[in-house]
C-alpha atoms as a PDB file:
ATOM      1  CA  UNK A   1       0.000   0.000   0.000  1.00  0.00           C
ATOM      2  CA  UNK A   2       1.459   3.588  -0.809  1.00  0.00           C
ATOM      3  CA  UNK A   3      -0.108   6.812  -0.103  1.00  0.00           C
ATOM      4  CA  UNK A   4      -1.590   8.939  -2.703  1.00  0.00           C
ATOM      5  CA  UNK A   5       1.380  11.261  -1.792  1.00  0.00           C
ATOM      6  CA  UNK A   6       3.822   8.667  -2.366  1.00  0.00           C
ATOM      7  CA  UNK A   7       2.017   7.262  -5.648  1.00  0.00           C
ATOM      8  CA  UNK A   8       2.195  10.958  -6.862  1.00  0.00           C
ATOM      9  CA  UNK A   9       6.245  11.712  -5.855  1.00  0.00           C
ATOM     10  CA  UNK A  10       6.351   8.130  -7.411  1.00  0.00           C
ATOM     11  CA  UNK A  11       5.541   9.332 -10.831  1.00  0.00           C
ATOM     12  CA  UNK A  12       8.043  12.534 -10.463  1.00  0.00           C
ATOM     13  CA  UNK A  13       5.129  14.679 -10.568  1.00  0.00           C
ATOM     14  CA  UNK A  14       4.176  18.060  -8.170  1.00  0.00           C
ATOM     15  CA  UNK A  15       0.022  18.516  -6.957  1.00  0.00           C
ATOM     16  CA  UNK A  16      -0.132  20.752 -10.087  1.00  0.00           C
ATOM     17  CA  UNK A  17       0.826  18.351 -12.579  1.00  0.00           C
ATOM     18  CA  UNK A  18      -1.389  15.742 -11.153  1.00  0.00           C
ATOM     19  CA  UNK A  19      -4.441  17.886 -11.095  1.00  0.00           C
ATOM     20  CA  UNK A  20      -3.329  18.544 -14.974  1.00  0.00           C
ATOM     21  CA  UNK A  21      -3.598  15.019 -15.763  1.00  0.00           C
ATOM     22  CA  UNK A  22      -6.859  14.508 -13.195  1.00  0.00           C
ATOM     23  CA  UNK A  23      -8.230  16.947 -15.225  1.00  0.00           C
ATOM     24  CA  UNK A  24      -7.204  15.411 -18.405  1.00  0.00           C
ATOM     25  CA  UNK A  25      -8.586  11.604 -17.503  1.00  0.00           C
ATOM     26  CA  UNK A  26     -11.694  13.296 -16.241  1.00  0.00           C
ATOM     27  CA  UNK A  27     -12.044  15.578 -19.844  1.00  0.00           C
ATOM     28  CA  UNK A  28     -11.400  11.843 -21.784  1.00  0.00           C
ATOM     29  CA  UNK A  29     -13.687  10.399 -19.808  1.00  0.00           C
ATOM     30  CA  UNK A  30     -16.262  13.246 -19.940  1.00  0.00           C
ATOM     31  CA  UNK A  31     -16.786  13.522 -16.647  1.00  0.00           C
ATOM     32  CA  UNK A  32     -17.417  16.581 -14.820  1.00  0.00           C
ATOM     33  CA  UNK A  33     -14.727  18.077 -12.230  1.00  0.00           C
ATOM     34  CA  UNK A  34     -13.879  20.814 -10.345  1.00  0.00           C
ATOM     35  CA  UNK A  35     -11.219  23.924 -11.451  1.00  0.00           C
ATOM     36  CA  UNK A  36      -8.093  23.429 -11.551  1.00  0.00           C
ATOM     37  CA  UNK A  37      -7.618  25.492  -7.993  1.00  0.00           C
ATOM     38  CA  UNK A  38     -10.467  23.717  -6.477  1.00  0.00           C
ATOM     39  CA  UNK A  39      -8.774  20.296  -7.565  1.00  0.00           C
ATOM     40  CA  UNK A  40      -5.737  21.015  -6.107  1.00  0.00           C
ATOM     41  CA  UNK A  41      -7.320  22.043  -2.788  1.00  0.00           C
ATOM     42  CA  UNK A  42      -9.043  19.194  -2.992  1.00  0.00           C
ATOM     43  CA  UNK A  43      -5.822  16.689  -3.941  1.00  0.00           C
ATOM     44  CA  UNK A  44      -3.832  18.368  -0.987  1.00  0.00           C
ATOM     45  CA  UNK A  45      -6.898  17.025   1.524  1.00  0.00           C
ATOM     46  CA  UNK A  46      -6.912  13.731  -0.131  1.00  0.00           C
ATOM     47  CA  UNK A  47      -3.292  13.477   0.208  1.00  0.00           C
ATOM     48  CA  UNK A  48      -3.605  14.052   4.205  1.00  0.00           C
ATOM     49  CA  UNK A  49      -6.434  11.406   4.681  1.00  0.00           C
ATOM     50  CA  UNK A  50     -10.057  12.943   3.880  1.00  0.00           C
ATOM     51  CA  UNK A  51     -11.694  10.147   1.792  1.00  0.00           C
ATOM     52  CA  UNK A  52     -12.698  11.884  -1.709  1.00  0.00           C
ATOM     53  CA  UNK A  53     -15.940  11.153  -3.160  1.00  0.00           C
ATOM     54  CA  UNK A  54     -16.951   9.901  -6.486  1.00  0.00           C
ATOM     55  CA  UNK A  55     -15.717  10.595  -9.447  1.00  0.00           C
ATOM     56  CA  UNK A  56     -12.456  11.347  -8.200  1.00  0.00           C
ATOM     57  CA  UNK A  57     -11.685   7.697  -6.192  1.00  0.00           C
ATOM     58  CA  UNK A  58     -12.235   6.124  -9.762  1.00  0.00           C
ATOM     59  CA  UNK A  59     -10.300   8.856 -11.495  1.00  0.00           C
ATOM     60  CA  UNK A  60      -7.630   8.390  -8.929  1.00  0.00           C
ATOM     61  CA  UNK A  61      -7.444   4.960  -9.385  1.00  0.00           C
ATOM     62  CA  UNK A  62      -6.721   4.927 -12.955  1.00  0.00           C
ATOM     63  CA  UNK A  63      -4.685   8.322 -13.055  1.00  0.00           C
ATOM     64  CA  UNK A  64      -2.359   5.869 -10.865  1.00  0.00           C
ATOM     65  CA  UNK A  65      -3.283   2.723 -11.937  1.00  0.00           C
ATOM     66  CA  UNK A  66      -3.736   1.267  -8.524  1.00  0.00           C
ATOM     67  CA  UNK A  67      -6.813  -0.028  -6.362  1.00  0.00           C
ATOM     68  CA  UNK A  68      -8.341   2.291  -4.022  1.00  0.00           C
ATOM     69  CA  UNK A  69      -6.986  -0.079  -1.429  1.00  0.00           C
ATOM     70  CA  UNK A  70      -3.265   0.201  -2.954  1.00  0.00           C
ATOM     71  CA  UNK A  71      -3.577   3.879  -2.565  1.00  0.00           C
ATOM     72  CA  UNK A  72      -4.707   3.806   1.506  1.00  0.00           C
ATOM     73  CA  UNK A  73      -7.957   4.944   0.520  1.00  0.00           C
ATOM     74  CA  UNK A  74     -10.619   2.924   2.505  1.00  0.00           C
ATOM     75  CA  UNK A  75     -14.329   3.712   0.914  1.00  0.00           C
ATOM     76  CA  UNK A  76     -16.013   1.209   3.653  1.00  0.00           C
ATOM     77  CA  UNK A  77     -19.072   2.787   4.252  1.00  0.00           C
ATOM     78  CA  UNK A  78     -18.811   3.528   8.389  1.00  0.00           C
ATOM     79  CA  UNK A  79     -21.978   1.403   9.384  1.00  0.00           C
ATOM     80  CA  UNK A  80     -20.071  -1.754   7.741  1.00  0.00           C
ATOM     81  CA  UNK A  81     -16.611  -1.641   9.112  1.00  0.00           C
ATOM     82  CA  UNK A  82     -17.440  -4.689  11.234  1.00  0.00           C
ATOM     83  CA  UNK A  83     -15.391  -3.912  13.996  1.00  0.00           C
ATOM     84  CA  UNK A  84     -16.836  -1.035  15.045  1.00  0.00           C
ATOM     85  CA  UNK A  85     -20.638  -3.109  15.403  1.00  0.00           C
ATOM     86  CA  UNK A  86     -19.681  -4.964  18.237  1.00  0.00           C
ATOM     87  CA  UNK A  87     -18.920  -1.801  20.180  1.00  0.00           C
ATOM     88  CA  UNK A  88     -21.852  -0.080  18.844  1.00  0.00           C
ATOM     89  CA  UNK A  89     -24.315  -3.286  20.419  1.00  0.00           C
ATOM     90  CA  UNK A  90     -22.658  -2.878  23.368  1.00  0.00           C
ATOM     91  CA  UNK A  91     -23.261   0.946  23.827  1.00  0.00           C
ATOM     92  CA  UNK A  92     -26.798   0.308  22.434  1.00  0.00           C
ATOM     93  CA  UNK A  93     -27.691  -2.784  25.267  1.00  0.00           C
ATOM     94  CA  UNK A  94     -26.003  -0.575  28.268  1.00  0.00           C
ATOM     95  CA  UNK A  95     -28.519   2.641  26.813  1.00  0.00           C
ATOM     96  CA  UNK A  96     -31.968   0.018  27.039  1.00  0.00           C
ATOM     97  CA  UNK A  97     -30.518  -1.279  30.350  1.00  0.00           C
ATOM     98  CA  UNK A  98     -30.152   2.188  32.291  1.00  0.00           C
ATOM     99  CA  UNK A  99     -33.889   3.485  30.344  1.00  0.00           C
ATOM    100  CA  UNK A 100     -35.377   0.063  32.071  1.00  0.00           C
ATOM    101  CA  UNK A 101     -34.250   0.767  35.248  1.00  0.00           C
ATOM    102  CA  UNK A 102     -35.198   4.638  34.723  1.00  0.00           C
ATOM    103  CA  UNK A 103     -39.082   3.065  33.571  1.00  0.00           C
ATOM    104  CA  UNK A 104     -39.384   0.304  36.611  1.00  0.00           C
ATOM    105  CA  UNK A 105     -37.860   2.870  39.240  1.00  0.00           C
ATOM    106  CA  UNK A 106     -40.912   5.236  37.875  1.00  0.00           C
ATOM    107  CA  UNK A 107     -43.040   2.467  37.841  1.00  0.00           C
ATOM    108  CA  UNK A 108     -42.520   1.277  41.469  1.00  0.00           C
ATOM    109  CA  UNK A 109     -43.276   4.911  42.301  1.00  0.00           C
ATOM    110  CA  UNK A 110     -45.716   5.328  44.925  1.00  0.00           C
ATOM    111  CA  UNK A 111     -48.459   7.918  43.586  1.00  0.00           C
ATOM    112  CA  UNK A 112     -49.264  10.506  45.003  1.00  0.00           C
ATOM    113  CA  UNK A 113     -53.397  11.263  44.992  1.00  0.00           C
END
């Protein structure tokens, strides 16, 4: 696995020229992309580990002809990375637990008339 940083410095090329040939792929490919600024924004963010959206993760991928995996980028949706569930049960059991207790304790209340 290599970064996108690294895959870019692997081909030699700055954030400029990379956006240049984003831009071109994307053109080819007649898809629809931000400027040229906004793209390099954009690459700079990717680069540090926010996970871009479609149609730049396919883009990516073939500007440098890698997997999305290969390039560090993990598009897991966050409800499916498994081993956060477990966790998430837990949390979700203890919260029913302590509103049971909160509904019997007001339950056993005595009433006042």
């Amino acid at each position: 696995m290599v970064s996108l940083r690294d895959a870019r410095r692997d081909r030699g090329w700055s954030q400029t020229t990379a956006v240049a040939r984003l831009r071109e792929l994307a053109e080819q490919g007649e898809v629809d992309v931000a400027s040229a600024a906004s793209l390099k924004t954009q690459l700079s963010r990717w680069e540090n580990g926010t996970v871009p959206d479609e149609p730049y993760r396919t883009l990516l991928a073939e500007l440098y002809e890698r997997e999305l995996g290969e390039l560090g980028i993990d598009v897991t949706p966050h409800w499916e990375r498994t081993h956060e569930i477990p966790d998430l049960l837990t949390e979700i059991r203890d919260e029913l637990r302590t509103l049971n207790e909160l509904l019997r304790e007001r339950r056993d209340e005595p009433t006042a008339h």
